[in-house]
N, C-alpha and C. Protein backbone atom coordinates (compact mmCIF):
# COMPACT_ATOMS: atom_id res chain seq x y z
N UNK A 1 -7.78 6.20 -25.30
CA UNK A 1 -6.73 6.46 -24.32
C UNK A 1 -6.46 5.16 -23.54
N UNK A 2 -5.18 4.97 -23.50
CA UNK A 2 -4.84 3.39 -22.68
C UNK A 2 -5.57 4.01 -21.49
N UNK A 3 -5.63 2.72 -20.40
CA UNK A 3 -6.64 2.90 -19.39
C UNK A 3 -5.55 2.76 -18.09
N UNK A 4 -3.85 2.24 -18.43
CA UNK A 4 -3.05 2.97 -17.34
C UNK A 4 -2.72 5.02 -17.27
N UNK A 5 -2.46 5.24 -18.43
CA UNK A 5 -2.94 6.66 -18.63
C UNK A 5 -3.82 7.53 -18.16
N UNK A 6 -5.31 6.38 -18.02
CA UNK A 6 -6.31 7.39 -17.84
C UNK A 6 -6.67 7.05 -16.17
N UNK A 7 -6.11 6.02 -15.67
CA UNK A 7 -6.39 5.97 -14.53
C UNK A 7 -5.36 6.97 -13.39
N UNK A 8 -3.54 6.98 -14.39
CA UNK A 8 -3.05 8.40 -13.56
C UNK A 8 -3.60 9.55 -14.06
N UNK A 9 -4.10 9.66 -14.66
CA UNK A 9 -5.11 10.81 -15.04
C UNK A 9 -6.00 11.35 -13.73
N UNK A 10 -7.14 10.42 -13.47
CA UNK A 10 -7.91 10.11 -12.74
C UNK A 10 -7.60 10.51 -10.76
N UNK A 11 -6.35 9.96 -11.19
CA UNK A 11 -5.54 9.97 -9.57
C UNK A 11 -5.24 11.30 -9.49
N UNK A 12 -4.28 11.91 -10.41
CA UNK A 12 -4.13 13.51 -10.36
C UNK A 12 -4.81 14.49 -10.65
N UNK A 13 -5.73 14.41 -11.60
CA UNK A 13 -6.47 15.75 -11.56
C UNK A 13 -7.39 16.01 -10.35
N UNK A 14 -7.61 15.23 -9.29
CA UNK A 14 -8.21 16.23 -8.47
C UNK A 14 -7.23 17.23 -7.78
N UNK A 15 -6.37 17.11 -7.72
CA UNK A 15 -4.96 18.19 -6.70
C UNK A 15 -5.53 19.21 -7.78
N UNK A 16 -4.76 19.16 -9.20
CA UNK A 16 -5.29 19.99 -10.35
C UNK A 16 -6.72 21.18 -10.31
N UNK A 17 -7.40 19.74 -10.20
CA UNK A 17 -9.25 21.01 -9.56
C UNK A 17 -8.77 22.07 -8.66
N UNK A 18 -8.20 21.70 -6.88
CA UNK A 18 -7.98 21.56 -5.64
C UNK A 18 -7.11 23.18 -6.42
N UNK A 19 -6.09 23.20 -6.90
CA UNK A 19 -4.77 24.15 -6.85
C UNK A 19 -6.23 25.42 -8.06
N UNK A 20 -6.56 24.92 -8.59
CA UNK A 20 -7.06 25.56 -9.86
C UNK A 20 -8.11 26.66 -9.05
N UNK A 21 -9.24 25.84 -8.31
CA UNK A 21 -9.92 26.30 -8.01
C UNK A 21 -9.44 27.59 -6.38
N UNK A 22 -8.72 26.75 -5.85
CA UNK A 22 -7.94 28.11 -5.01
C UNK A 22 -7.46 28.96 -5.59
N UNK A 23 -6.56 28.60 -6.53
CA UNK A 23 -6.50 30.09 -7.25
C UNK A 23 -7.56 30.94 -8.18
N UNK A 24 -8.50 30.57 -8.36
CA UNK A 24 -9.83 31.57 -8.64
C UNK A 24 -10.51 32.37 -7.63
N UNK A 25 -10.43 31.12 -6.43
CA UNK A 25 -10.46 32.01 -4.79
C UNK A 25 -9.95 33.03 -4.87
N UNK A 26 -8.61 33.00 -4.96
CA UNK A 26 -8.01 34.04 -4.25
C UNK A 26 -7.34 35.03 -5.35
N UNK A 27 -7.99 34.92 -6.93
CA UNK A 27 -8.02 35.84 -7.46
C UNK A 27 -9.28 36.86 -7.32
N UNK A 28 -10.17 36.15 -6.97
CA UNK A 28 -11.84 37.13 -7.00
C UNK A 28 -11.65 37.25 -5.28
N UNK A 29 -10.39 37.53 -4.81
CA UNK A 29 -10.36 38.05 -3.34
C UNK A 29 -11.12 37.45 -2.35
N UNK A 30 -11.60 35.86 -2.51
CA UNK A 30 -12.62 35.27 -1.38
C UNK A 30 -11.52 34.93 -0.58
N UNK A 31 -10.56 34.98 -1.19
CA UNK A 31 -9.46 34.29 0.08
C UNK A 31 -8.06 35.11 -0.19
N UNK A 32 -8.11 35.51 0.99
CA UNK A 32 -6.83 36.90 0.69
C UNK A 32 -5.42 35.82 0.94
N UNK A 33 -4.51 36.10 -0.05
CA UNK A 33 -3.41 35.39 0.03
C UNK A 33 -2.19 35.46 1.46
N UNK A 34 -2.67 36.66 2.25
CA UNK A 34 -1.95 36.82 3.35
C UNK A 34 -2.53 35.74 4.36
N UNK A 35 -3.63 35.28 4.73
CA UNK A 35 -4.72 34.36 5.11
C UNK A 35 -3.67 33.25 5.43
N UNK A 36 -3.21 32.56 4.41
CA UNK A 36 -2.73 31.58 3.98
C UNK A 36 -1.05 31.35 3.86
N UNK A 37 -0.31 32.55 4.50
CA UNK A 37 0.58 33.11 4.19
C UNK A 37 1.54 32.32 2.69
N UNK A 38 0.80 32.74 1.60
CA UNK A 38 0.98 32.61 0.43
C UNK A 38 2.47 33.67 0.38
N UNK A 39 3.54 33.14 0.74
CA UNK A 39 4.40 34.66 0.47
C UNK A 39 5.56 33.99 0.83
N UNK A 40 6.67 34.57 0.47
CA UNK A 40 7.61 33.80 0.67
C UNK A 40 8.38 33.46 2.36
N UNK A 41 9.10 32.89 3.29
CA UNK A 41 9.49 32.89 4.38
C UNK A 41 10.18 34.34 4.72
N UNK A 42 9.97 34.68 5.65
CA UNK A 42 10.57 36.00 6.05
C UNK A 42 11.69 35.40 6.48
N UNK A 43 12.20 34.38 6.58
CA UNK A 43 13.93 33.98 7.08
C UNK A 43 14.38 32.95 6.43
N UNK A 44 15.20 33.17 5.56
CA UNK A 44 15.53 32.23 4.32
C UNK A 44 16.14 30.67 5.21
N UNK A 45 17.17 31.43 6.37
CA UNK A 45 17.41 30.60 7.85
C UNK A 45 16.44 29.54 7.84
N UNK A 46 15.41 30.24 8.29
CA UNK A 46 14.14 29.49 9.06
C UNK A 46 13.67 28.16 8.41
N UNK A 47 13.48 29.01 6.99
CA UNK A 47 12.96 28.15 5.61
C UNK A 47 14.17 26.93 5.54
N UNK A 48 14.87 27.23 5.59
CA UNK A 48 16.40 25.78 5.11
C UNK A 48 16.29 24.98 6.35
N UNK A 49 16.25 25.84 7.57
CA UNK A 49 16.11 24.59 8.46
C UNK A 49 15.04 23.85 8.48
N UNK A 50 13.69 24.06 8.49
CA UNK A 50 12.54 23.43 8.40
C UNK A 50 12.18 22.45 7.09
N UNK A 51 13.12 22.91 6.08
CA UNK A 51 13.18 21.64 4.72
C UNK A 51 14.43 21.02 4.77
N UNK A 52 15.77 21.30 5.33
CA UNK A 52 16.34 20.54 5.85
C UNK A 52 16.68 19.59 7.11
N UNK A 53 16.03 19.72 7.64
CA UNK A 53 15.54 19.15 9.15
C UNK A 53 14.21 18.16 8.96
N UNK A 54 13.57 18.35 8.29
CA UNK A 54 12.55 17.43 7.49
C UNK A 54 13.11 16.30 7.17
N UNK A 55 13.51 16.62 5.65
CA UNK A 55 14.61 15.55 4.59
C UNK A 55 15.35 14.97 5.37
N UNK A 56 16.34 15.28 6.38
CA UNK A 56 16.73 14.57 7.72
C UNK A 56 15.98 13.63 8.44
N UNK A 57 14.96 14.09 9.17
CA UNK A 57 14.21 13.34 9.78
C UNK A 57 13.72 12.29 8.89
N UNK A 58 12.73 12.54 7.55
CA UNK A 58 12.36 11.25 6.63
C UNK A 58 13.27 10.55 6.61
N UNK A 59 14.29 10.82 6.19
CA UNK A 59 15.34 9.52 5.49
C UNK A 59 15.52 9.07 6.90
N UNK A 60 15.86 9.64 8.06
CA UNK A 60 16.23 9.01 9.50
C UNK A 60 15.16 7.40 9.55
N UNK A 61 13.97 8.38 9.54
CA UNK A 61 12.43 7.15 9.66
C UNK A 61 12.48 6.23 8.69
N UNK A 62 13.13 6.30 7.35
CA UNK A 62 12.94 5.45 6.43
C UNK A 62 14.09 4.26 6.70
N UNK A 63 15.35 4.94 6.90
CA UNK A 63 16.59 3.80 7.38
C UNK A 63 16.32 3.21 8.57
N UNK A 64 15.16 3.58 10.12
CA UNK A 64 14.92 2.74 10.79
C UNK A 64 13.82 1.99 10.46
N UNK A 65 13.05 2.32 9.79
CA UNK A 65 11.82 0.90 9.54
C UNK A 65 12.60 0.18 8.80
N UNK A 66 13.80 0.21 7.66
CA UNK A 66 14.36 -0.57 6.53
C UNK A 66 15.08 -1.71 7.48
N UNK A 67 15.77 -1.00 8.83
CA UNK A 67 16.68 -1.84 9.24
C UNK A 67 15.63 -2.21 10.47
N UNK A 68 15.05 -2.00 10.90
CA UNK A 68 13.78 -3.04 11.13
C UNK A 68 13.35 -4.00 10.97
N UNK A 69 13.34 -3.98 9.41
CA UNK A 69 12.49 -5.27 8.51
C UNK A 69 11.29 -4.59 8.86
N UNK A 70 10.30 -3.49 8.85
CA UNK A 70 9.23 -3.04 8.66
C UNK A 70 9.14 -2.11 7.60
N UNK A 71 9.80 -1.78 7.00
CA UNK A 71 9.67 -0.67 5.99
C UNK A 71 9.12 -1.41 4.74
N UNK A 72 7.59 -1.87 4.39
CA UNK A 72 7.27 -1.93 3.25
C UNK A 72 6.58 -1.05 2.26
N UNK A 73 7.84 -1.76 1.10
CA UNK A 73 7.42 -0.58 -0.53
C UNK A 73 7.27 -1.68 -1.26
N UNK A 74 5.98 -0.98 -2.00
CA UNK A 74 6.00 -1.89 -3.43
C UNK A 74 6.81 -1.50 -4.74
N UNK A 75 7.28 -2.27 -5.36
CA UNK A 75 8.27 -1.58 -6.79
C UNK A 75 7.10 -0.88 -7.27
N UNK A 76 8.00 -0.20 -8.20
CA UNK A 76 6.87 0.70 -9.28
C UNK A 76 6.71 -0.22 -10.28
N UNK A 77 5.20 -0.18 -10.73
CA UNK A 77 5.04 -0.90 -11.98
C UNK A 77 4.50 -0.31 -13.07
N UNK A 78 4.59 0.87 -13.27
CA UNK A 78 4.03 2.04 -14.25
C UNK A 78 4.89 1.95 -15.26
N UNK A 79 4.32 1.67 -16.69
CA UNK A 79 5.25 2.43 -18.25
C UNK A 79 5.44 3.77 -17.51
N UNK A 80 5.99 4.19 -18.93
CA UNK A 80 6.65 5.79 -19.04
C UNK A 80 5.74 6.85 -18.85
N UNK A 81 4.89 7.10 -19.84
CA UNK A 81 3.59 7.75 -19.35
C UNK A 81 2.56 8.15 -18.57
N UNK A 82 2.26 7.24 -17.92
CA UNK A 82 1.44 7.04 -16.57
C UNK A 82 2.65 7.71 -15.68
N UNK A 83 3.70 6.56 -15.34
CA UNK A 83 4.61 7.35 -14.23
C UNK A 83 4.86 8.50 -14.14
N UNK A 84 5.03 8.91 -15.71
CA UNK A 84 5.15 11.00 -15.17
C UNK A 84 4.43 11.60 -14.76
N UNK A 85 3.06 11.16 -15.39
CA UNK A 85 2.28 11.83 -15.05
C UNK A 85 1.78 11.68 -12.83
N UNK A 86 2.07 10.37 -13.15
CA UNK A 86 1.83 9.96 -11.04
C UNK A 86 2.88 10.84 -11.24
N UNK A 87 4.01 10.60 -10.95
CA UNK A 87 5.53 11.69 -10.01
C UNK A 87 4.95 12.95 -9.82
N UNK A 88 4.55 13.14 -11.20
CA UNK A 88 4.01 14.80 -11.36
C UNK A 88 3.12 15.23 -10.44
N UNK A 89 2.12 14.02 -10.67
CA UNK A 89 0.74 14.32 -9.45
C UNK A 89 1.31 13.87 -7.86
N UNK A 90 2.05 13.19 -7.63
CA UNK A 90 2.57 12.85 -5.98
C UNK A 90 3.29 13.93 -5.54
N UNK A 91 4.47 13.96 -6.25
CA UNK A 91 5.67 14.97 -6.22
C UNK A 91 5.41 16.38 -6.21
N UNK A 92 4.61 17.17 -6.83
CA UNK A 92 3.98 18.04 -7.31
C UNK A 92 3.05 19.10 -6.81
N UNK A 93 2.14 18.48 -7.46
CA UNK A 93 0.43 18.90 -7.09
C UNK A 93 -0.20 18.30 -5.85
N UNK A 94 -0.13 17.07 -5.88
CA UNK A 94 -0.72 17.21 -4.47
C UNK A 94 0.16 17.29 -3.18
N UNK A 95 1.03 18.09 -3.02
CA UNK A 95 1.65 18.62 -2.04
C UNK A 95 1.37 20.09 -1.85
N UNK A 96 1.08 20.29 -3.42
CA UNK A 96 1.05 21.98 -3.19
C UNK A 96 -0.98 22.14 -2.86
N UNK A 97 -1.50 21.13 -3.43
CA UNK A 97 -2.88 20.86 -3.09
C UNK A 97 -3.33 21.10 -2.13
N UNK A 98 -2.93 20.22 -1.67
CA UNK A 98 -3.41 19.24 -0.20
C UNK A 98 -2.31 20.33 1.27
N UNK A 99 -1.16 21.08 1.03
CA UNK A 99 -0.45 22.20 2.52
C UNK A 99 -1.35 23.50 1.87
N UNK A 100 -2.00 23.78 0.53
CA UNK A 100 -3.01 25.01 0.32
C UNK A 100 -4.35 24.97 0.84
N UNK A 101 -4.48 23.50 1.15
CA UNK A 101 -5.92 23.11 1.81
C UNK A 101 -5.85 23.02 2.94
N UNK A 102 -4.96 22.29 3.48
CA UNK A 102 -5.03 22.14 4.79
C UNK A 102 -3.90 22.64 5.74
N UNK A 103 -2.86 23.25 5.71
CA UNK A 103 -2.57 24.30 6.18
C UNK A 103 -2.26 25.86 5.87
N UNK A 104 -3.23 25.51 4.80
CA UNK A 104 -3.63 26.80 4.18
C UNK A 104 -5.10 27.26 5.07
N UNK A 105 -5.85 27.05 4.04
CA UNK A 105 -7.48 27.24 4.82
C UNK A 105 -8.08 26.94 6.01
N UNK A 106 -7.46 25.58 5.69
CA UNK A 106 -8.27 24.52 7.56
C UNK A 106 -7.30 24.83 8.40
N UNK A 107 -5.74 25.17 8.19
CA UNK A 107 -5.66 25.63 9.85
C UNK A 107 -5.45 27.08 10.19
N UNK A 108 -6.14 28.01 9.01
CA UNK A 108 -6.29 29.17 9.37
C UNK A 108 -7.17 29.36 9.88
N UNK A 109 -8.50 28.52 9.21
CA UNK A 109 -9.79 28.70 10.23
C UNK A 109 -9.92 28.06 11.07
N UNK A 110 -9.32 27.46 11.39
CA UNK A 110 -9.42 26.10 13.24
C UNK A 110 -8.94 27.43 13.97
N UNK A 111 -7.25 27.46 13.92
CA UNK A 111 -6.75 28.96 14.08
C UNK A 111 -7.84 30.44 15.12
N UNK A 112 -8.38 30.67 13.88
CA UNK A 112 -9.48 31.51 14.20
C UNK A 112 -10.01 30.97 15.60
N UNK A 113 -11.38 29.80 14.94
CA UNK A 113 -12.03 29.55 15.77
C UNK A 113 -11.60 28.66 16.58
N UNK A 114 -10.97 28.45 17.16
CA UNK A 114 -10.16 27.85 18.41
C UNK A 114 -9.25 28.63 19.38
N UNK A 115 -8.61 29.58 18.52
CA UNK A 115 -8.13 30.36 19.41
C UNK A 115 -6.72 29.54 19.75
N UNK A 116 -6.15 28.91 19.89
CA UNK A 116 -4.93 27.74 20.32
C UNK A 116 -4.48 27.29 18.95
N UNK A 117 -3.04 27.84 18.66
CA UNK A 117 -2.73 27.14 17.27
C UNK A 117 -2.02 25.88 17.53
N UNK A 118 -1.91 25.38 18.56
CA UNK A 118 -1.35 24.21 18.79
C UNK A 118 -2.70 22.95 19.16
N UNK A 119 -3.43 23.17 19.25
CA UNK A 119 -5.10 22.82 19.25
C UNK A 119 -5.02 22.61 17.51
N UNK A 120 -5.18 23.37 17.07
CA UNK A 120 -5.59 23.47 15.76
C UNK A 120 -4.74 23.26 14.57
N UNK A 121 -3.65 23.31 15.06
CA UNK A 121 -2.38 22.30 14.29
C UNK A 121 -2.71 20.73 14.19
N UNK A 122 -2.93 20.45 15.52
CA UNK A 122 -3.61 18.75 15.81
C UNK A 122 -4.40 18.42 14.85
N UNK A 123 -5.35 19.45 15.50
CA UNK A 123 -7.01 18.72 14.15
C UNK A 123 -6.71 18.72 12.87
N UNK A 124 -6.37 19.68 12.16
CA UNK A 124 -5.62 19.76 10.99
C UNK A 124 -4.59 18.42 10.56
N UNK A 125 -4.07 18.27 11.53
CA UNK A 125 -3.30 16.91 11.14
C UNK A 125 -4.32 15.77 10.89
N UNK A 126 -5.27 15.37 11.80
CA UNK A 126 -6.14 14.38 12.20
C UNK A 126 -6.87 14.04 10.93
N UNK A 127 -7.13 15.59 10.32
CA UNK A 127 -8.31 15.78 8.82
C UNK A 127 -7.57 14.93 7.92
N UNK A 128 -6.07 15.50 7.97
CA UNK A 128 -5.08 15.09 6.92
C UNK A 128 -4.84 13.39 6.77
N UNK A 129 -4.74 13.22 8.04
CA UNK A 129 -4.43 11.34 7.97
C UNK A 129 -6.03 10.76 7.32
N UNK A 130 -7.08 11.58 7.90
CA UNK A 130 -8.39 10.61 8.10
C UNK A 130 -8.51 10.84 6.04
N UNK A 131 -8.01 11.49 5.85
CA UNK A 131 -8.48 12.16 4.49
C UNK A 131 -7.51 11.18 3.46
N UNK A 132 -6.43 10.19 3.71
CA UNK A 132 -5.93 9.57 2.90
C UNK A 132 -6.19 8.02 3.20
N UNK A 133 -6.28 7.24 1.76
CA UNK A 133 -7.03 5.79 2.09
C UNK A 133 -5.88 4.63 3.02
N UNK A 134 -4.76 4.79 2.92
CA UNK A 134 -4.20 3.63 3.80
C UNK A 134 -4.87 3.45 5.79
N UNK A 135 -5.17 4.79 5.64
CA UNK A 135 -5.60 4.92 7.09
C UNK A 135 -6.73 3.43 7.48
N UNK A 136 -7.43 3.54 6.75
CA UNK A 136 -8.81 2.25 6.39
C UNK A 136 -8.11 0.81 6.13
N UNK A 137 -6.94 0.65 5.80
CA UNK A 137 -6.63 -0.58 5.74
C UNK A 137 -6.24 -1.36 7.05
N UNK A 138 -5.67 -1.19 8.02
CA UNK A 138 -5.73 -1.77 9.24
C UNK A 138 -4.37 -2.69 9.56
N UNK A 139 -3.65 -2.68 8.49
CA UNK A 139 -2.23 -3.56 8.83
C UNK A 139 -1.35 -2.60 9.28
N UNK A 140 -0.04 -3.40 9.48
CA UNK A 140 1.35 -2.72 10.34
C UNK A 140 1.96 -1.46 9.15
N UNK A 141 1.78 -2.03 7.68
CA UNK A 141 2.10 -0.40 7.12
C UNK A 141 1.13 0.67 7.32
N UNK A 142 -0.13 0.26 7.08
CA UNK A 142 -0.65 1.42 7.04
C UNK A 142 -1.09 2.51 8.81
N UNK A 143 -0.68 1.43 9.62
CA UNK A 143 -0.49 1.86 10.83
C UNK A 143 0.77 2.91 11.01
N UNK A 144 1.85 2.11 10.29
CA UNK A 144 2.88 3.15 10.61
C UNK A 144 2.56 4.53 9.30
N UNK A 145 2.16 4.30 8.36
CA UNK A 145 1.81 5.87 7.54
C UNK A 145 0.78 6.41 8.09
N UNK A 146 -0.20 5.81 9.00
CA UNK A 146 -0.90 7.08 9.59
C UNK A 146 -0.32 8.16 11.00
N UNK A 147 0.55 7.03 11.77
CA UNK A 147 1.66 7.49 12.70
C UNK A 147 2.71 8.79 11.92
N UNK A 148 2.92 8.18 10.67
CA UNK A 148 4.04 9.18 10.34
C UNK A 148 2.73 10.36 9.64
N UNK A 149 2.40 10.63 8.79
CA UNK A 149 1.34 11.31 8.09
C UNK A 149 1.07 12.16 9.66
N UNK A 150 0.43 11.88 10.17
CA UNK A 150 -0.29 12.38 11.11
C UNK A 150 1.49 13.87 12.22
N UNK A 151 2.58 13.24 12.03
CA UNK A 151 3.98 13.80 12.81
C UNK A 151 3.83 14.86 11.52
N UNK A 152 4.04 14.09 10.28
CA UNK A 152 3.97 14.52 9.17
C UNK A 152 3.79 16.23 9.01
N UNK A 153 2.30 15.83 9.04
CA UNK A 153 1.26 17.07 8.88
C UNK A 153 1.46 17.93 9.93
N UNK A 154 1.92 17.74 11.27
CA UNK A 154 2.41 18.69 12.44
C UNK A 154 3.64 19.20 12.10
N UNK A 155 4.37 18.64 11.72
CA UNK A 155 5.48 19.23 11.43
C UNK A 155 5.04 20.20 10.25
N UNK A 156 4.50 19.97 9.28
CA UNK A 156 4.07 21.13 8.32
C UNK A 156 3.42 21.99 9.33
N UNK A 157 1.94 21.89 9.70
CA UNK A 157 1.75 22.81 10.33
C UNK A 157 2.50 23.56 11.42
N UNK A 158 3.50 23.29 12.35
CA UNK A 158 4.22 24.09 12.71
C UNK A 158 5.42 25.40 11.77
N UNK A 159 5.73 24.20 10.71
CA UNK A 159 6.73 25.05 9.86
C UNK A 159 5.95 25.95 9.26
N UNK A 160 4.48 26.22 8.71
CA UNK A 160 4.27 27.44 8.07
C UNK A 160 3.76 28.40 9.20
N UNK A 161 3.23 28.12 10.03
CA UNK A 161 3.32 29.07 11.53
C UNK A 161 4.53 29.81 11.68
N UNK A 162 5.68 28.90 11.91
CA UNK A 162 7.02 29.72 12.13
C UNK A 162 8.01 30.16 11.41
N UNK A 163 7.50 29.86 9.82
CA UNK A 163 8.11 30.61 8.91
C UNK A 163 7.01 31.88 8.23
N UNK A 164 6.04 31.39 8.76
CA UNK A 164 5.30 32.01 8.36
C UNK A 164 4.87 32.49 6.50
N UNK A 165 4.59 31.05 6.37
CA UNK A 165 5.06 30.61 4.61
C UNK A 165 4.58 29.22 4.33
N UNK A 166 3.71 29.62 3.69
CA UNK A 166 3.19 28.17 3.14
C UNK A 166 3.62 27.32 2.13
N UNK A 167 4.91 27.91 1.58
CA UNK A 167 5.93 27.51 1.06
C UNK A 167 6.83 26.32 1.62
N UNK A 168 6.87 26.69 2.90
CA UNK A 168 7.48 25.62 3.75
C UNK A 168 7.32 24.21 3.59
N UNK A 169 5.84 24.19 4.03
CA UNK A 169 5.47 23.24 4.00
C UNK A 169 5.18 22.44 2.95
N UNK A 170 5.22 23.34 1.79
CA UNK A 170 4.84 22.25 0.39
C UNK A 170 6.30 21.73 0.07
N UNK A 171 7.42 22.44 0.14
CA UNK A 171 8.65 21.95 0.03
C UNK A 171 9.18 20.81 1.01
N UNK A 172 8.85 20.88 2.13
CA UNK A 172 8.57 19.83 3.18
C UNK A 172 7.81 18.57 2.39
N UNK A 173 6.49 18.75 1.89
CA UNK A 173 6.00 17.40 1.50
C UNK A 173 6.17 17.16 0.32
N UNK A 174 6.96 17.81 -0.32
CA UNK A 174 7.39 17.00 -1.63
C UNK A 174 8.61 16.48 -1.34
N UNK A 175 9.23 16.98 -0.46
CA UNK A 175 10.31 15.81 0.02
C UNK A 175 10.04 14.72 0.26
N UNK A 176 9.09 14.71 1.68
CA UNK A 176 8.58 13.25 1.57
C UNK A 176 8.38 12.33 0.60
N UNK A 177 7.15 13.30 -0.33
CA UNK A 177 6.45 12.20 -0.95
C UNK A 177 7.98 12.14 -2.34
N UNK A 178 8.61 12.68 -2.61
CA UNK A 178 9.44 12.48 -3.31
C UNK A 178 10.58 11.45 -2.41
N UNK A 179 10.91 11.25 -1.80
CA UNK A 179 12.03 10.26 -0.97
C UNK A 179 10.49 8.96 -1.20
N UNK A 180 9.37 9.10 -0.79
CA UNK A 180 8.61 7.94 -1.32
C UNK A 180 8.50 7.21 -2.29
N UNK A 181 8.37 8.01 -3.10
CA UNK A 181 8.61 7.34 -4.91
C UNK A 181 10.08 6.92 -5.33
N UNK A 182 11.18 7.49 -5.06
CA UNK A 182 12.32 7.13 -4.41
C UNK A 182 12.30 5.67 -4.33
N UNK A 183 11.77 4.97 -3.16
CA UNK A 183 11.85 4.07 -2.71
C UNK A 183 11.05 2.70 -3.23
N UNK A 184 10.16 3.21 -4.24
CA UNK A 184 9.68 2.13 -4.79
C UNK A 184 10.42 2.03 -6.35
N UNK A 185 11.22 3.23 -6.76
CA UNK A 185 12.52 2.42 -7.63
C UNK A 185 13.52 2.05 -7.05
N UNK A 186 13.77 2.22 -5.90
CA UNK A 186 14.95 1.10 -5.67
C UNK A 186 14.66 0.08 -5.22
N UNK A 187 13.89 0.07 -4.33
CA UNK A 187 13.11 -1.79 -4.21
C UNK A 187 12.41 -2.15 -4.96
């Protein structure tokens, strides 16, 4: 197996584990799908504004860092193969991964035990930034993706609260991360 292949390999199958293994959860009932509000938005309204009001806001943030002169992207440098398979895994899976994990599970149980869903929206965000590697690098991009990541993840966690749909929010971050990949084919 070429070793660009196996390294998007490598990058995506953990979302893959992550989606796989929740759904064995919550087929052997350890995790009841209402929990998580696995279900569709009770206000189709609600749902369009919260993924259109998103997609708004990103592209807003992306045209002011561009006209900044702070908005750095690297081009894509992936063959054909590898890249589908990344889009697949960015675009994809780990959106539906990573809003089933963490405003799925972790801010149902902060939720719980906190008692304050606006408390526990926070931390949930905090897990989310600390949990991706640019955070550790220490320059002006990765400063501003933990700034945004961190609005990011609040804004998800508010939208599946008030749509009450965890749907929301994965459609929410595949926007993002899709307007992301976006941006490293056009620059």
């Amino acid at each position: 197996m070429n070793e660009e292949i196996r390294s998007a390999l490598l990058r995506t199958l953990p979302f893959l584990v992550v989606i796989v293994v929740l759904a064995l959860l919550i087929r052997r009932r350890k995790i009841k799908p209402q929990e998580i509000d696995l279900k569709k938005p009770d206000k189709l309204g609600s749902y369009l504004l919260w993924a259109i009001g998103f997609l708004a806001y990103a592209l807003l943030i992306e045209f002011v860092l561009d006209a900044g002169g702070i908005l750095e992207v690297s081009t894509w440098a992936h063959s054909l193969t590898p890249s589908v398979i990344l889009i697949f895994g960015i675009v994809v899976l780990a959106p539906i991964a990573e809003e089933l994990l963490f405003r799925g599970l972790v801010l149902n149980v902060l939720i719980k035990r906190i008692g304050n869903q606006h408390i526990a929206i926070l931390v949930q965000a905090v897990f989310f930034v600390l949990l991706h590697n640019f955070t550790y690098e220490n320059t002006l991009s990765s400063n501003i993706g933990i700034v945004q990541s961190l609005i990011d993840a609040v804004l998800f966690g508010y939208a599946r609260q008030y749509t009450r749909s965890i749907y929301t929010p994965i459609t929410m971050h595949m926007t993002g991360n899709a307007i992301a990949i976006l941006e490293r084919f056009i620059y």
